[in-house]
Protein backbone atom coordinates (compact mmCIF):
# COMPACT_ATOMS: atom_id res chain seq x y z
CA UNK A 1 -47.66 -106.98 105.25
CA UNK A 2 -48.59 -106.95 101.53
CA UNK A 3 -52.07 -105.86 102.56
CA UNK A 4 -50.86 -103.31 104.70
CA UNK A 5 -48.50 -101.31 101.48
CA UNK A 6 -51.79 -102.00 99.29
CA UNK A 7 -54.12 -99.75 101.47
CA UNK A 8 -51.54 -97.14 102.17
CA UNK A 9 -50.21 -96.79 98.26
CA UNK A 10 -53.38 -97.06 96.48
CA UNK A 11 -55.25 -93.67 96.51
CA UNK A 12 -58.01 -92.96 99.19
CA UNK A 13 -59.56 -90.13 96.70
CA UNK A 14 -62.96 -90.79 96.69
CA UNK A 15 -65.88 -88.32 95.19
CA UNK A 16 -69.35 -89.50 96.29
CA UNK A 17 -71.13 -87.71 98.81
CA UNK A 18 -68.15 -85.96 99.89
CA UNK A 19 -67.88 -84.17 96.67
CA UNK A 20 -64.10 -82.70 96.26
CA UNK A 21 -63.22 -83.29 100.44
CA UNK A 22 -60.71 -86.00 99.82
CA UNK A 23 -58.59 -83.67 97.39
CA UNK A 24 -58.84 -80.92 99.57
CA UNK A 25 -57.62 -83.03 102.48
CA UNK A 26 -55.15 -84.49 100.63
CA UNK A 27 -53.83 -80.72 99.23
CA UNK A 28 -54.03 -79.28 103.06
CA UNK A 29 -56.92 -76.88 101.77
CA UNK A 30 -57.81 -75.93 105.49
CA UNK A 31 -59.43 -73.39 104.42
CA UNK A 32 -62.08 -76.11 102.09
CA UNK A 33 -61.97 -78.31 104.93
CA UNK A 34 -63.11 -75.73 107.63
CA UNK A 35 -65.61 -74.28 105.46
CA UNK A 36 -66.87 -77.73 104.98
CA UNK A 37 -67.25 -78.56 108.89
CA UNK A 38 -68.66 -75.26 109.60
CA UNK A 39 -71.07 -75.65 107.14
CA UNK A 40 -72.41 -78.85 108.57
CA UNK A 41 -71.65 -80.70 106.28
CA UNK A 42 -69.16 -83.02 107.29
CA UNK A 43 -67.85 -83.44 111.25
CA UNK A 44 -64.38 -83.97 112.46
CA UNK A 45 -64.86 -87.70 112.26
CA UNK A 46 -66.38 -87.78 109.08
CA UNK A 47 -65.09 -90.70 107.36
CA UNK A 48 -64.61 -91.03 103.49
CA UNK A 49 -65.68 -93.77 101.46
CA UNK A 50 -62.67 -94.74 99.13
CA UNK A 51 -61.68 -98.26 97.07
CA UNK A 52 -59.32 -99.65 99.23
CA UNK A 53 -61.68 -98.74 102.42
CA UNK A 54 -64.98 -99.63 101.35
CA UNK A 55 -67.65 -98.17 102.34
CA UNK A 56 -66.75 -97.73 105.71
CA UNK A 57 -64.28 -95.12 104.51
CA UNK A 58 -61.43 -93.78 106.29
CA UNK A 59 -61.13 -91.20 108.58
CA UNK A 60 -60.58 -87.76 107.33
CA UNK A 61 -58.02 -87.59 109.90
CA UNK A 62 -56.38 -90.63 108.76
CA UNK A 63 -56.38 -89.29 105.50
CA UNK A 64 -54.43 -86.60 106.07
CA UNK A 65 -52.26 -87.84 108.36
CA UNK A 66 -51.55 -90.30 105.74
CA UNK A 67 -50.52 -87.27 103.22
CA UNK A 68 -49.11 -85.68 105.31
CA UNK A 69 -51.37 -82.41 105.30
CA UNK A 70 -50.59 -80.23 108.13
CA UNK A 71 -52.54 -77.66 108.72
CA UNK A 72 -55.78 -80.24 108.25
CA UNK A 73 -54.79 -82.35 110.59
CA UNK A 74 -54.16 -79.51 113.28
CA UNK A 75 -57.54 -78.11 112.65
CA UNK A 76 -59.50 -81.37 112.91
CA UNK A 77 -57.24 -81.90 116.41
CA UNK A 78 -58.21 -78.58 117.47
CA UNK A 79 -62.16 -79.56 116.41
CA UNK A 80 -61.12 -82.46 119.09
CA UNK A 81 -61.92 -84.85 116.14
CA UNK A 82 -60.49 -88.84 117.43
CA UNK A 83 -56.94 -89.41 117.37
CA UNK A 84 -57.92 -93.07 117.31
CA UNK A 85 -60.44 -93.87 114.79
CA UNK A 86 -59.42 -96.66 113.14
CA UNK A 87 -59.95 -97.97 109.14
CA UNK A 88 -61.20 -100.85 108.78
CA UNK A 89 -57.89 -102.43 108.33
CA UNK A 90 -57.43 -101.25 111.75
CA UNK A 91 -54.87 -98.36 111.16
CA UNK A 92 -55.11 -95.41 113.42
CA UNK A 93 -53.82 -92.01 111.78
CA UNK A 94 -50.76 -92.30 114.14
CA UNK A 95 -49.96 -95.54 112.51
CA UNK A 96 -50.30 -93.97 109.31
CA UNK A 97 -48.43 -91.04 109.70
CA UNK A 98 -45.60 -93.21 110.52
CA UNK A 99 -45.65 -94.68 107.31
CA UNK A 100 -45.64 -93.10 104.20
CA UNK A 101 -44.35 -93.67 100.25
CA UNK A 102 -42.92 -90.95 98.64
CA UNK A 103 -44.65 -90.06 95.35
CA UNK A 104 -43.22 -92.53 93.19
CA UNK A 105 -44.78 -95.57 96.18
CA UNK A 106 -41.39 -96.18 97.28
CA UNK A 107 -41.40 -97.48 101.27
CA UNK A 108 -39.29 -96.10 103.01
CA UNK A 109 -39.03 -92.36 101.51
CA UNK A 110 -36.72 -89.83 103.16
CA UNK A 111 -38.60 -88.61 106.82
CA UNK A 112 -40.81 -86.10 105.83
CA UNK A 113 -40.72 -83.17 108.27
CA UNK A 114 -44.97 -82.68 107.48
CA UNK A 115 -45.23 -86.30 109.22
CA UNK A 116 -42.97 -85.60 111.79
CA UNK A 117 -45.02 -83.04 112.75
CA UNK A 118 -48.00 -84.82 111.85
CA UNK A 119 -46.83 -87.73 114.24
CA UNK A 120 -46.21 -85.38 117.17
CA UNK A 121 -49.06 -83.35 116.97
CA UNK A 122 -51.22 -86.65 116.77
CA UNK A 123 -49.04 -88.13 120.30
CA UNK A 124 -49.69 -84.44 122.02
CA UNK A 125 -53.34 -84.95 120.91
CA UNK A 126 -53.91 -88.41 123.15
CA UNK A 127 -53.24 -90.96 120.42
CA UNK A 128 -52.33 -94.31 121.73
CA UNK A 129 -49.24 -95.89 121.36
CA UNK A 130 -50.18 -99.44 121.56
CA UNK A 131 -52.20 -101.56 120.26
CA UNK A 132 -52.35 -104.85 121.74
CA UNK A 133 -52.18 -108.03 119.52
CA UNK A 134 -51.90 -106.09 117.00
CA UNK A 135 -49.34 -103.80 114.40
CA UNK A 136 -48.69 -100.35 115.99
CA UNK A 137 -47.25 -97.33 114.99
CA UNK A 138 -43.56 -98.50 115.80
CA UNK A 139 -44.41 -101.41 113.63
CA UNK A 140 -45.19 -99.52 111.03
CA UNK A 141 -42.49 -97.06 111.46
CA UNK A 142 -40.08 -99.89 111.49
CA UNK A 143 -41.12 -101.39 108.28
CA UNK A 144 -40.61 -98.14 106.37
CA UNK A 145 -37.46 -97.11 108.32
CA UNK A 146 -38.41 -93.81 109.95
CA UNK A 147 -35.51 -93.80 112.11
CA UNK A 148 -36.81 -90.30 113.28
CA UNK A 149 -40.42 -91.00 113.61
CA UNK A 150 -39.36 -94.74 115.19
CA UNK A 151 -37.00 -93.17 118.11
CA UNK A 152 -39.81 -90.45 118.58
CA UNK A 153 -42.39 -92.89 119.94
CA UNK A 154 -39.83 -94.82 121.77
CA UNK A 155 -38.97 -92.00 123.13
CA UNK A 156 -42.93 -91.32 124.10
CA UNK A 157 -42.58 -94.85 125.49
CA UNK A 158 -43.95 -97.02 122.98
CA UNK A 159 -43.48 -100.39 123.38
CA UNK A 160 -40.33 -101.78 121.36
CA UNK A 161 -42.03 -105.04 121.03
CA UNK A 162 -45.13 -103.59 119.48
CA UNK A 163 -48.37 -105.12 120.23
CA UNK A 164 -47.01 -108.82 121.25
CA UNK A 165 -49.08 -110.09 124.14
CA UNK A 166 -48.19 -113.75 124.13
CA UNK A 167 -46.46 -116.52 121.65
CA UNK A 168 -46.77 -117.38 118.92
CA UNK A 169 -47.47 -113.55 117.89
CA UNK A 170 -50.24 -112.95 115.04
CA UNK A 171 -48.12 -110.59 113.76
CA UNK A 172 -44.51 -110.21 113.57
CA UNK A 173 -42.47 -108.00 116.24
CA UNK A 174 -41.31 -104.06 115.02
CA UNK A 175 -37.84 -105.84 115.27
CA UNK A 176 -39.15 -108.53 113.04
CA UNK A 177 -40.72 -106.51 110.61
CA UNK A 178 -37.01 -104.34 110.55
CA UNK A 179 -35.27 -107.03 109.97
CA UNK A 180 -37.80 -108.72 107.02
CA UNK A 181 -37.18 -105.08 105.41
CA UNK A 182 -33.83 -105.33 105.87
CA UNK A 183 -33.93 -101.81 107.86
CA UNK A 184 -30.26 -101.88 109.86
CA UNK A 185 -30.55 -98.88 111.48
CA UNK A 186 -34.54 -99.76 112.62
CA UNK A 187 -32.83 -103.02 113.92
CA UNK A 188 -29.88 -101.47 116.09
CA UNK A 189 -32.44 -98.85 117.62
CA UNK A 190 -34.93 -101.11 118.30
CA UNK A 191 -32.15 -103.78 119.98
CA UNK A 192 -30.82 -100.96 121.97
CA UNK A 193 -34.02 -99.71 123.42
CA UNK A 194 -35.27 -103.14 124.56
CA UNK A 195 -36.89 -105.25 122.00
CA UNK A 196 -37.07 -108.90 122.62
CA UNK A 197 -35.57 -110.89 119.53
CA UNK A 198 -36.52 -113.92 121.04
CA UNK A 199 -40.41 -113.23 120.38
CA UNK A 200 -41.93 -115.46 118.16
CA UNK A 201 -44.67 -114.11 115.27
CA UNK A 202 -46.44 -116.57 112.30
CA UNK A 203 -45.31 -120.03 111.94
CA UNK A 204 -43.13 -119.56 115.06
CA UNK A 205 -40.23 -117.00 113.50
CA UNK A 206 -38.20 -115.21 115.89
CA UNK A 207 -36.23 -112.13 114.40
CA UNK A 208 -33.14 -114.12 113.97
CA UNK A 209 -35.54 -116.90 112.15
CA UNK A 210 -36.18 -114.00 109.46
CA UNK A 211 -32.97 -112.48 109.36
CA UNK A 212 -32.17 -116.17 107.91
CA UNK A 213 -35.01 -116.31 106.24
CA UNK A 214 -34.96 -113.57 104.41
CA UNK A 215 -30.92 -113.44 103.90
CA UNK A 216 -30.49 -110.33 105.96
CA UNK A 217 -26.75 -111.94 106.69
CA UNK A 218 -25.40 -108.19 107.44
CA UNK A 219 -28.20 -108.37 110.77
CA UNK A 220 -27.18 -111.75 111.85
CA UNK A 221 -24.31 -110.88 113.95
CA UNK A 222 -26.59 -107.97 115.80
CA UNK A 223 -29.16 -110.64 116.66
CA UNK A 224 -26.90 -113.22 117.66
CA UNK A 225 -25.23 -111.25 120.18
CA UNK A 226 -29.11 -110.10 121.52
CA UNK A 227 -29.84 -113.57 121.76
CA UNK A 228 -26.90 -114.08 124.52
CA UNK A 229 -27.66 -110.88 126.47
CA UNK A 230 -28.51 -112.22 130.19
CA UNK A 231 -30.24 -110.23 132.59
CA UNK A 232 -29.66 -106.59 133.19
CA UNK A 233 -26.99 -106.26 129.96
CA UNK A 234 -27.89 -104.06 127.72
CA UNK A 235 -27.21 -104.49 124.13
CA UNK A 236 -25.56 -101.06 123.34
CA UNK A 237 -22.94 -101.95 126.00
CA UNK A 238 -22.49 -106.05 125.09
CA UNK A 239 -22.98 -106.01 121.33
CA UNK A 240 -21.59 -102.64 119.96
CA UNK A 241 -19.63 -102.92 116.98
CA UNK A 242 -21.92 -105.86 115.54
C-alpha cells in the first residue's frame, strides 16, 4: 500500500511535450484542454509523462479524475476518451477518483463533492468495477474512508470483496485494507453488505489477523461476530451493536 499513497501524493505535473496540459488538467481549464484536442494536438487518451509514471505517463483522464477536475473529465467522457486506461501501476481513473489527499497529503480528506461526481460520471461512462486479482476502486475507497464514494459502488454492485479470486489473496481484501487503516465506518459497511472476513491476503492474514495485527482492538468485536455468521444471517441483523 505504501506504493500505492506514493503515486497518488506525489505530483503528476509534468512539462515535456505536453507543454502546460498537466496544469491545465489539474486547474479544470476545459477550455485549454478542448482547445488542445481540437487542435490535434493531444487525443482523449493522451497520456502524460510524469515522475512517478515514467514515461508511460498517465492518462489525462486519470489525471483529472485524480484532482478532481470536473468539467475535464466530462469533456474527455463526452470525447468517449477510455474510462479504463490504466497507469502503469495499474490504477484506472475510477480507482483514483476514489481516492484522494486533501492538499496538505492527508488520506482520508473529507468526501469531496468534485469526486463524487467525478466517480459517478466515470460509473455512467462504462468504467468497470472490478478488477480481478487485483485492488479496485472499493479497495481504494476503503483505504481512504470514502464512506460516500465506498457505498456508491456497492451500491453499483461492486464487489465487497474487491478483486479476490482465490486464497491466499495477492492483495489484501477492501475489508482488510479498512481495517489496516483503522476505517470503522468502511468496516461496518463493508460487513453489512457482504464482505467475507474470512478471506485471506499476504502471508495468509484474514481481516481479523490485521485487526490484531495492527491493534485495531475497537474492530475486533465487529469481526468476531462476522466470523460466526452461518448461512443466510446477515451481519446487520446478528452483530448490531458491535
Amino acid at each position: 500500500m505504501r506504493r500505492l499513497a506514493i503515486a497518488i501524493v506525489t505530483s503528476a505535473c509534468a512539462h515535456g511535450a505536453h507543454g502546460a496540459l498537466p496544469q491545465d488538467v489539474e486547474l479544470d481549464n476545459v477550455s485549454a484542454v478542448r482547445r488542445a484536442i481540437e487542435s490535434g494536438a493531444v487525443t482523449p487518451d493522451t497520456r502524460i509523462s510524469s515522475a512517478e509514471y515514467g514515461p508511460q505517463g498517465i492518462p489525462i483522464l486519470a489525471l483529472a479524475a485524480r484532482a478532481g477536475s470536473v468539467r475535464v473529465v466530462r469533456l474527455l467522457v463526452s470525447l468517449m476518451a477510455d474510462p479504463n486506461a490504466k497507469t502503469p501501476l495499474g490504477e484506472t481513473p475510477l480507482m483514483l477518483a476514489s481516492f484522494f489527499p486533501n492538499v496538505s497529503g492527508e488520506f482520508g480528506a473529507p468526501t469531496s463533492r468534485a469526486h463524487i461526481e467525478i466517480v459517478r460520471a466515470l460509473v455512467e461512462a462504462g468504467a468497470e468495477l472490478e478488477n480481478p486479482g487485483l485492488l479496485t476502486a472499493t479497495s481504494y475507497a476503503a483505504f481512504a474512508g470514502q464512506i460516500e464514494i465506498l457505498r456508491y459502488l456497492l451500491d453499483r454492485g461492486a464487489s465487497p470483496n474487491g478483486g479476490a479470486t482465490g486464497e491466499p489473496h495477492d492483495y489484501p481484501t477492501p475489508l482488510a485494507i479498512a481495517v489496516m487503516q483503522g476505517k470503522g465506518a468502511a468496516v461496518r459497511l463493508l460487513l453489512e453488505r457482504g464482505a467475507d472476513p474470512r478471506i485471506k491476503g499476504p502471508a495468509g492474514h484474514d481481516s481479523l489477523a490485521y485487526a490484531q495485527k495492527y491493534n485495531r482492538s475497537d474492530l475486533i468485536p465487529m469481526l468476531e461476530c462476522a466470523l460466526t455468521l452461518g448461512p443466510g444471517e446477515r451481519f446487520a441483523d446478528a452483530c448490531k451493536g458491535r
